[in-house]
PDB file of N, CA and C in Angstrom:
ATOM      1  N   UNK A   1     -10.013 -16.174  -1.137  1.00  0.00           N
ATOM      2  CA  UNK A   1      -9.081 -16.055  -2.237  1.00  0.00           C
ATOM      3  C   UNK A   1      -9.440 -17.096  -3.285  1.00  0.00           C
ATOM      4  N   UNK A   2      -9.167 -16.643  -4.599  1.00  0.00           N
ATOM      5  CA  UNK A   2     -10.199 -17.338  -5.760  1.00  0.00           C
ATOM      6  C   UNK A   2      -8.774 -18.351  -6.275  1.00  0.00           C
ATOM      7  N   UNK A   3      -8.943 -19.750  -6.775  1.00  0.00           N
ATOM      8  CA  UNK A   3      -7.990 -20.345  -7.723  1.00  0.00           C
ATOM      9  C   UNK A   3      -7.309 -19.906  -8.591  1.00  0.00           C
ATOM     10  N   UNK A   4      -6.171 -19.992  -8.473  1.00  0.00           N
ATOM     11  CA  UNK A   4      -5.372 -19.587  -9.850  1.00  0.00           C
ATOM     12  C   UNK A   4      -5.132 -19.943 -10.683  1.00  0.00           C
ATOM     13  N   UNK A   5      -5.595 -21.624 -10.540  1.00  0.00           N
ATOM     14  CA  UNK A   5      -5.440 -22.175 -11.321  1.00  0.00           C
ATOM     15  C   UNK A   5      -3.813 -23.199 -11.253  1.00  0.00           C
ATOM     16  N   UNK A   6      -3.743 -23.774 -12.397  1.00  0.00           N
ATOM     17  CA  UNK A   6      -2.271 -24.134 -12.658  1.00  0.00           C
ATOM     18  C   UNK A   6      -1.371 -23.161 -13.060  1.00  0.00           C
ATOM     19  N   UNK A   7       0.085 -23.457 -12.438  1.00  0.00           N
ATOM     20  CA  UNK A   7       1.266 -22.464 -12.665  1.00  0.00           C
ATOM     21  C   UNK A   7       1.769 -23.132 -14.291  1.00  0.00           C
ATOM     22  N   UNK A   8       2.324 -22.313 -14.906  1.00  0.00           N
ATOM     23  CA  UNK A   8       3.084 -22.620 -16.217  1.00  0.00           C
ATOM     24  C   UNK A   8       4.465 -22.057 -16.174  1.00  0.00           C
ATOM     25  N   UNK A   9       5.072 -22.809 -16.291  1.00  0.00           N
ATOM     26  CA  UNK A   9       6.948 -22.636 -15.932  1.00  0.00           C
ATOM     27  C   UNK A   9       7.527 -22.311 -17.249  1.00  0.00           C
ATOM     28  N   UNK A  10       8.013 -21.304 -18.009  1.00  0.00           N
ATOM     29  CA  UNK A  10       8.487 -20.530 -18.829  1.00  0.00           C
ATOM     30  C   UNK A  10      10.032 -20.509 -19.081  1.00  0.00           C
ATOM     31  N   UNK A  11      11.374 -21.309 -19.824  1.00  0.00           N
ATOM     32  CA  UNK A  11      12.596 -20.686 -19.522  1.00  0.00           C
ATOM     33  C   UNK A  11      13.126 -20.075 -21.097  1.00  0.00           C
ATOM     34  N   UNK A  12      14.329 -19.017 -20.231  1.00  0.00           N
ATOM     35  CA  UNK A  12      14.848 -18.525 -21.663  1.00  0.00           C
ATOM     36  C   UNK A  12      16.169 -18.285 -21.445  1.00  0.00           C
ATOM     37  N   UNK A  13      17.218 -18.204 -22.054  1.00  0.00           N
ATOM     38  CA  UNK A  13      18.129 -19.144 -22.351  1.00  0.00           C
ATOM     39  C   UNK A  13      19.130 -17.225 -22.604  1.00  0.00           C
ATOM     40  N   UNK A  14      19.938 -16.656 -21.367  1.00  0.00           N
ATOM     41  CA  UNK A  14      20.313 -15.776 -22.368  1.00  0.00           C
ATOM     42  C   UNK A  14      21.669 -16.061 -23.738  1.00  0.00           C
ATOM     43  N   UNK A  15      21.706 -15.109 -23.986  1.00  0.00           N
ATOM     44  CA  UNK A  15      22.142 -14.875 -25.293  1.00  0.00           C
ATOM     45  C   UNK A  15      23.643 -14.654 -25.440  1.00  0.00           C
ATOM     46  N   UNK A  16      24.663 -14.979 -25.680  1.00  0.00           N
ATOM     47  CA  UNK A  16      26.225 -14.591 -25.576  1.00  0.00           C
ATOM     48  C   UNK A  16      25.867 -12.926 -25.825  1.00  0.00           C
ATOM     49  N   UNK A  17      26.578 -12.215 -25.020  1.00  0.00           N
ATOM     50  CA  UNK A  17      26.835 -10.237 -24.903  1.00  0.00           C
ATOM     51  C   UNK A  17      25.668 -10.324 -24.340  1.00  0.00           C
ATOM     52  N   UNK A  18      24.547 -10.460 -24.246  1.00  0.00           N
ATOM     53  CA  UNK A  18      23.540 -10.114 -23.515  1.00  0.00           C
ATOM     54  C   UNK A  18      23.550 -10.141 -21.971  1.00  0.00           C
ATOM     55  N   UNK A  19      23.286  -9.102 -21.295  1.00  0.00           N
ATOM     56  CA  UNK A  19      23.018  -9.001 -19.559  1.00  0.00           C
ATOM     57  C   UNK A  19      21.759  -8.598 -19.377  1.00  0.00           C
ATOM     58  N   UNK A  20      20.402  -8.923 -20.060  1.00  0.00           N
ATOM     59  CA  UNK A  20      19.373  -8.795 -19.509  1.00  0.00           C
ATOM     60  C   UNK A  20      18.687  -9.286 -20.339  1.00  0.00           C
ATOM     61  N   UNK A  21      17.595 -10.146 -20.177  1.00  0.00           N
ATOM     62  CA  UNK A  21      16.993 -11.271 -20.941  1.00  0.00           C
ATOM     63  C   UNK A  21      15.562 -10.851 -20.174  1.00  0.00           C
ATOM     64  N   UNK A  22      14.401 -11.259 -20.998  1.00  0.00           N
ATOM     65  CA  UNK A  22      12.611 -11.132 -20.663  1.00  0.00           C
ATOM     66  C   UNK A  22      12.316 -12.026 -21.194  1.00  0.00           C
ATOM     67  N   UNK A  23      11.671 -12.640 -20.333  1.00  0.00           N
ATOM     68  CA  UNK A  23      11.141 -14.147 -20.430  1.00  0.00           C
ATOM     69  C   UNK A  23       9.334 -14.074 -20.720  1.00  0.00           C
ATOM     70  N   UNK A  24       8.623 -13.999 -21.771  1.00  0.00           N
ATOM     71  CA  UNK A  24       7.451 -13.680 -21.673  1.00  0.00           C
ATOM     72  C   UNK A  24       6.297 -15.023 -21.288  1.00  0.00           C
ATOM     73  N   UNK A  25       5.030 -14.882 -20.357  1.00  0.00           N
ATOM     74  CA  UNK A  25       4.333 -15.764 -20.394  1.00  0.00           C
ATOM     75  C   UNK A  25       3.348 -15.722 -21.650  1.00  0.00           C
ATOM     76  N   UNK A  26       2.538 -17.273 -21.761  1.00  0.00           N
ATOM     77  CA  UNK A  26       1.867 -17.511 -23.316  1.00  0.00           C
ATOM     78  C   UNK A  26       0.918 -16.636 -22.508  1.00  0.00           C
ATOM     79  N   UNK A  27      -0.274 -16.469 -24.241  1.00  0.00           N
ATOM     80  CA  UNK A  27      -1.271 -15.145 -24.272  1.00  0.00           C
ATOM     81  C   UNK A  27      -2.461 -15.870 -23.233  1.00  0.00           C
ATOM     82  N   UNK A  28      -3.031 -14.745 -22.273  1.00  0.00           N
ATOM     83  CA  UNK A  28      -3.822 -14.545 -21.762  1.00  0.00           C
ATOM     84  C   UNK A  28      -3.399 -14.997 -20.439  1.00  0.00           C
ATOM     85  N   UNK A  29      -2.222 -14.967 -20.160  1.00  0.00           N
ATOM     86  CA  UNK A  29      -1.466 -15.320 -18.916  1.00  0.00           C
ATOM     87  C   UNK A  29      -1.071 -14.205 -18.514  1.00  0.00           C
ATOM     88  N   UNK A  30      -0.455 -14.065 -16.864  1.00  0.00           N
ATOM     89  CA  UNK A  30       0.375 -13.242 -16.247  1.00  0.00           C
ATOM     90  C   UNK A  30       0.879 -13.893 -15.575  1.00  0.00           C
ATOM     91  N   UNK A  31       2.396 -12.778 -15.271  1.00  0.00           N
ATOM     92  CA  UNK A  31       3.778 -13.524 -14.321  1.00  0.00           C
ATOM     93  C   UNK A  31       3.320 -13.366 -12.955  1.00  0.00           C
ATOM     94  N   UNK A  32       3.449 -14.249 -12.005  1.00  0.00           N
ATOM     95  CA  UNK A  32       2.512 -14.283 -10.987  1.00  0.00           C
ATOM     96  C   UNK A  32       4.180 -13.971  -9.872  1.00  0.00           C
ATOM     97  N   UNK A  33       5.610 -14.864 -10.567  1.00  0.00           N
ATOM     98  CA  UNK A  33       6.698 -15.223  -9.938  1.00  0.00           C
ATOM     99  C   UNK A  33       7.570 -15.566 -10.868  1.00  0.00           C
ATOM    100  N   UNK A  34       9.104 -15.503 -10.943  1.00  0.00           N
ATOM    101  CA  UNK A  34      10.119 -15.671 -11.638  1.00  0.00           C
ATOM    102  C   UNK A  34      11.331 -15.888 -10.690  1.00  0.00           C
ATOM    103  N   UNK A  35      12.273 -16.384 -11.528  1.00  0.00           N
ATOM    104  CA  UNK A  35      13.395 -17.205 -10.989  1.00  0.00           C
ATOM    105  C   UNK A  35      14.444 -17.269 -12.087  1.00  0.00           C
ATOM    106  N   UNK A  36      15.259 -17.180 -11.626  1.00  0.00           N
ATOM    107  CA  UNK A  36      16.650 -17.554 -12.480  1.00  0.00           C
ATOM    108  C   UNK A  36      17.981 -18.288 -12.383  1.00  0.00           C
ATOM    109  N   UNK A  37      18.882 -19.078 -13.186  1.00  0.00           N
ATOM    110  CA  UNK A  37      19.912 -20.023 -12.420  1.00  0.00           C
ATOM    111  C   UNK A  37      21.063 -19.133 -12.941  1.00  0.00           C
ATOM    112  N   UNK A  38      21.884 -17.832 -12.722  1.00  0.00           N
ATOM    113  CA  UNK A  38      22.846 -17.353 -13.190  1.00  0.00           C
ATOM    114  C   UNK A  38      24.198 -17.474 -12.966  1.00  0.00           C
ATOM    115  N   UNK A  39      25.336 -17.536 -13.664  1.00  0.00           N
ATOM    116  CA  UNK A  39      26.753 -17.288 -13.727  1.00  0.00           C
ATOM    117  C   UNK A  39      27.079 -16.556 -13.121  1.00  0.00           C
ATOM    118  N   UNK A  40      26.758 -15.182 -13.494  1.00  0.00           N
ATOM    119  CA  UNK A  40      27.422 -13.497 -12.278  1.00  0.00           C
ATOM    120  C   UNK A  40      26.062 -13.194 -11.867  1.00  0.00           C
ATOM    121  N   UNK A  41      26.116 -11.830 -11.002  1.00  0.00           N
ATOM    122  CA  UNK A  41      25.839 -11.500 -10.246  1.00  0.00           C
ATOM    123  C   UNK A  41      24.262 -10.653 -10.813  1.00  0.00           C
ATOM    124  N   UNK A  42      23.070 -11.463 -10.164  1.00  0.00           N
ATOM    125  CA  UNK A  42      21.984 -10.499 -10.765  1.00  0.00           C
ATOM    126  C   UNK A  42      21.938  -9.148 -10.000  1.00  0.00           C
ATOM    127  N   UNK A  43      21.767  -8.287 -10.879  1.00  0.00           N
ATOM    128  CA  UNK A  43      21.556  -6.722 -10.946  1.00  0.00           C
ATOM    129  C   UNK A  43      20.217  -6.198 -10.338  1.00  0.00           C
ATOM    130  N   UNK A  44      19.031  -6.978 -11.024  1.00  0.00           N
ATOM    131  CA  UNK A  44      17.400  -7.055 -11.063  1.00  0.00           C
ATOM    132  C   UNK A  44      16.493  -8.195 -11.887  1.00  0.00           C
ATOM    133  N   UNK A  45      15.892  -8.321 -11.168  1.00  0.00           N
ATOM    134  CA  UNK A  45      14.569  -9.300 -11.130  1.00  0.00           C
ATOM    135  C   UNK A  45      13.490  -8.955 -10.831  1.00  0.00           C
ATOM    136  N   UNK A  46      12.617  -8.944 -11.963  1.00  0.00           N
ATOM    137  CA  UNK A  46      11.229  -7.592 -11.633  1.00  0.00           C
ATOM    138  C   UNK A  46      10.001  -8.501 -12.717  1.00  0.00           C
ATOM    139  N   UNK A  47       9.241  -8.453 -11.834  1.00  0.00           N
ATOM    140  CA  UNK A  47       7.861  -8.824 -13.516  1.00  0.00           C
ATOM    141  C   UNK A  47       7.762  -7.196 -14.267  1.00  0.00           C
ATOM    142  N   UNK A  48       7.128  -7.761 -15.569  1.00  0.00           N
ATOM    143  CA  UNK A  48       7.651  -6.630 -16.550  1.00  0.00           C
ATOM    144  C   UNK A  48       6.391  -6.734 -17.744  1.00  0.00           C
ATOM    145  N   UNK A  49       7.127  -5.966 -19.030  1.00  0.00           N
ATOM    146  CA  UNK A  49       5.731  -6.568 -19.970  1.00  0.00           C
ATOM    147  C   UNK A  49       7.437  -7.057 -20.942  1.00  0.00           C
ATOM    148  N   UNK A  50       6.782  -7.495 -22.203  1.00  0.00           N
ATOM    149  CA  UNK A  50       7.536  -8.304 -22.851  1.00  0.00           C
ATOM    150  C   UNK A  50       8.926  -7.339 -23.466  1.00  0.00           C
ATOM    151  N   UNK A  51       8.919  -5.598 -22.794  1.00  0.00           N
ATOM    152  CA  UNK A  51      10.149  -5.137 -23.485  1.00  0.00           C
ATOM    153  C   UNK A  51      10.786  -4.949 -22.221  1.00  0.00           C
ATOM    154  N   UNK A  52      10.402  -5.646 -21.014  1.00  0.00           N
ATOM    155  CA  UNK A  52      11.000  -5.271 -19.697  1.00  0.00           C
ATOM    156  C   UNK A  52      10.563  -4.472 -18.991  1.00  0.00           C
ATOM    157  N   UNK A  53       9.787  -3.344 -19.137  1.00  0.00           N
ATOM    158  CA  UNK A  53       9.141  -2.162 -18.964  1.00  0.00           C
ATOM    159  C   UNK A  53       8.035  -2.560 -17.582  1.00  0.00           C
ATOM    160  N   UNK A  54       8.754  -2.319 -15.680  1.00  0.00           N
ATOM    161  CA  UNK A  54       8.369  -3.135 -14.879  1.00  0.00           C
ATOM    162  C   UNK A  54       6.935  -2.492 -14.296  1.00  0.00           C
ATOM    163  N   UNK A  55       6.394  -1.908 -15.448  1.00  0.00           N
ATOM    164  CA  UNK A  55       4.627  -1.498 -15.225  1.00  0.00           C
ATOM    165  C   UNK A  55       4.083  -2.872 -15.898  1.00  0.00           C
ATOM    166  N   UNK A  56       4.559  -3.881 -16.838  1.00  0.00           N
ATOM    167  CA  UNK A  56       4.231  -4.700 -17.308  1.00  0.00           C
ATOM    168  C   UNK A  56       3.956  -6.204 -15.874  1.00  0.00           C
ATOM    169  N   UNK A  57       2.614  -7.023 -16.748  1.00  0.00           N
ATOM    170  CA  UNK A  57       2.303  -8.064 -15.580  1.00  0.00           C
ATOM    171  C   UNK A  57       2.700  -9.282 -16.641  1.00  0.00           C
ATOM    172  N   UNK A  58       3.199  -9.296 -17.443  1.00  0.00           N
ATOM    173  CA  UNK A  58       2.960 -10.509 -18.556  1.00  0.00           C
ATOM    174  C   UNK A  58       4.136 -11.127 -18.831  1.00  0.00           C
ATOM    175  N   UNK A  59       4.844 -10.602 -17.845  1.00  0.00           N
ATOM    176  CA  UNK A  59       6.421 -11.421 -18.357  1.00  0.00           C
ATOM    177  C   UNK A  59       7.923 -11.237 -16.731  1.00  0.00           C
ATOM    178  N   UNK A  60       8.974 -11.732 -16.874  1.00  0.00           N
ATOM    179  CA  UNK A  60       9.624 -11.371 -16.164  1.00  0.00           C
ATOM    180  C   UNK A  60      10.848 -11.264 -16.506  1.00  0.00           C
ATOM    181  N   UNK A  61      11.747 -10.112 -15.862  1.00  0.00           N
ATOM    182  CA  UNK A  61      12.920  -9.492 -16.505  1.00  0.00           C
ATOM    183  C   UNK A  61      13.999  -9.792 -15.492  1.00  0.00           C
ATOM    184  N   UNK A  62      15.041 -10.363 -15.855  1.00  0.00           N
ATOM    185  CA  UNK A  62      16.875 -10.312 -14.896  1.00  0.00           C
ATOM    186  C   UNK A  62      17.587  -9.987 -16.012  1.00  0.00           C
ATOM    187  N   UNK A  63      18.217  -8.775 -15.217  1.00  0.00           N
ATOM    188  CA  UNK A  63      19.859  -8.382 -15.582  1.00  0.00           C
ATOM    189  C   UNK A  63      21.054  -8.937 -14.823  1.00  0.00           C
ATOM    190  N   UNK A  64      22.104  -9.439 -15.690  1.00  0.00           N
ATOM    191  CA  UNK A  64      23.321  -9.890 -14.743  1.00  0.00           C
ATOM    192  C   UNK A  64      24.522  -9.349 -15.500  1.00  0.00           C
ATOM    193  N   UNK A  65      25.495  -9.783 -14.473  1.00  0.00           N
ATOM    194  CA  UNK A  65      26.745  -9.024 -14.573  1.00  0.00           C
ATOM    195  C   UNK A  65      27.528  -9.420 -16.083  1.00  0.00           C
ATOM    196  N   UNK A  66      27.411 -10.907 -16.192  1.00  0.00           N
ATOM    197  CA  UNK A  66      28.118 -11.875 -16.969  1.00  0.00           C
ATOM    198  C   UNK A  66      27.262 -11.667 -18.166  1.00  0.00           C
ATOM    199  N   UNK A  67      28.069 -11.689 -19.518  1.00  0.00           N
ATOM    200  CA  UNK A  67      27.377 -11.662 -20.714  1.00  0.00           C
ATOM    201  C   UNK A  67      27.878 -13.045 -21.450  1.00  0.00           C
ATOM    202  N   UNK A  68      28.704 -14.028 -20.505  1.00  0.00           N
ATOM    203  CA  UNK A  68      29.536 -15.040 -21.432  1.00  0.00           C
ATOM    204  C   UNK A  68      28.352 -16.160 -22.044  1.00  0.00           C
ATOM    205  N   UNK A  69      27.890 -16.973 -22.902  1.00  0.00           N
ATOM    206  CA  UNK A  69      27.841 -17.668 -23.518  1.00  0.00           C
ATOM    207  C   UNK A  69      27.458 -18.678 -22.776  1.00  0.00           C
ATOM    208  N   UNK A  70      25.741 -19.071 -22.109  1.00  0.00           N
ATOM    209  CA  UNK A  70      25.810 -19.925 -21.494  1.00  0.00           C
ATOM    210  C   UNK A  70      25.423 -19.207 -19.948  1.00  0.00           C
ATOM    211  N   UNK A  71      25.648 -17.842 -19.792  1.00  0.00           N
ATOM    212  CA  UNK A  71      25.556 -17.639 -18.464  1.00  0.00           C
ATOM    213  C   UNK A  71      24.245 -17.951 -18.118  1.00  0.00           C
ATOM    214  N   UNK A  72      23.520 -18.545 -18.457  1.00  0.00           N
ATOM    215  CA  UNK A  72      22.178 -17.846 -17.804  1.00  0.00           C
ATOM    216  C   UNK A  72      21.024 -18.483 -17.876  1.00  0.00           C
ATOM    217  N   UNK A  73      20.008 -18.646 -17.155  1.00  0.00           N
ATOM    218  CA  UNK A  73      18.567 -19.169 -17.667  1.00  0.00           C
ATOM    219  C   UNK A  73      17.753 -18.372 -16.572  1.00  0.00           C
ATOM    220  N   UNK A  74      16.515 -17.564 -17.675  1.00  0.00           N
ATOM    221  CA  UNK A  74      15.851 -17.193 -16.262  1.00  0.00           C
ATOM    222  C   UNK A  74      14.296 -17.676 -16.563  1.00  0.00           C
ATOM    223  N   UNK A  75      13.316 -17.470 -15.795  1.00  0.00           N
ATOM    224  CA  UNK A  75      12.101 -18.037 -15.338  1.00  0.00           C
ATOM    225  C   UNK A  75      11.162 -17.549 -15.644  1.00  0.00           C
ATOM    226  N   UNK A  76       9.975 -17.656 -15.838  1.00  0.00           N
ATOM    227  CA  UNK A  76       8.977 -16.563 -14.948  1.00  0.00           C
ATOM    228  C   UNK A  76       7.804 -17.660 -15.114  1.00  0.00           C
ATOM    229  N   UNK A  77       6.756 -17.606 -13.762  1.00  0.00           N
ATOM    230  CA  UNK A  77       5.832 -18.589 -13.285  1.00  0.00           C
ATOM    231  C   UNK A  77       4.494 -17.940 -14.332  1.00  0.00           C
ATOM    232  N   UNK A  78       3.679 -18.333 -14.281  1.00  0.00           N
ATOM    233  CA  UNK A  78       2.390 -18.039 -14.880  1.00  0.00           C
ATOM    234  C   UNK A  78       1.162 -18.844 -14.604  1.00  0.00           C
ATOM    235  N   UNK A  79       0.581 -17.462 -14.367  1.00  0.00           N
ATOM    236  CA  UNK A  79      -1.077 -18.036 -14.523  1.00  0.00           C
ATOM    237  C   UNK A  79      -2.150 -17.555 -15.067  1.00  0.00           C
TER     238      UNK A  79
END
């Protein structure tokens, strides 16, 4: 198994009304792993491409229950 190199830790911050946030990695990267610290209840957690779309390798997507202001931070690892 070949190096991956260093991981790059990515966060994004959701949005008041928003329940699903995509966290994209920088260019010429892919989401290898993702993580999130949420308020309500996650729905899904999937690597994705940057519109969520989970054929995508370049980013990672959570939906949650809570849309309040603050709910949310999610992740995604990169390499």
């Amino acid at each position: 198994m070949g190096d991956i190199g260093s991981i790059e830790t990515v966060a994004g911050n959701f949005i008041a009304g928003e329940k699903m946030i995509t966290v994209n990695c920088p260019a010429g990267k892919n989401a290898v792993s993702g993580g999130y610290n949420i308020q309500g209840s996650v729905t899904a957690s999937y690597r994705s491409n940057s519109s969520g779309n989970p054929t995508g390798t370049t980013s990672w997507t959570v939906t949650q229950t809570s849309g309040n202001t603050g709910s949310g931070i999610a992740y995604v690892y990169c390499a």
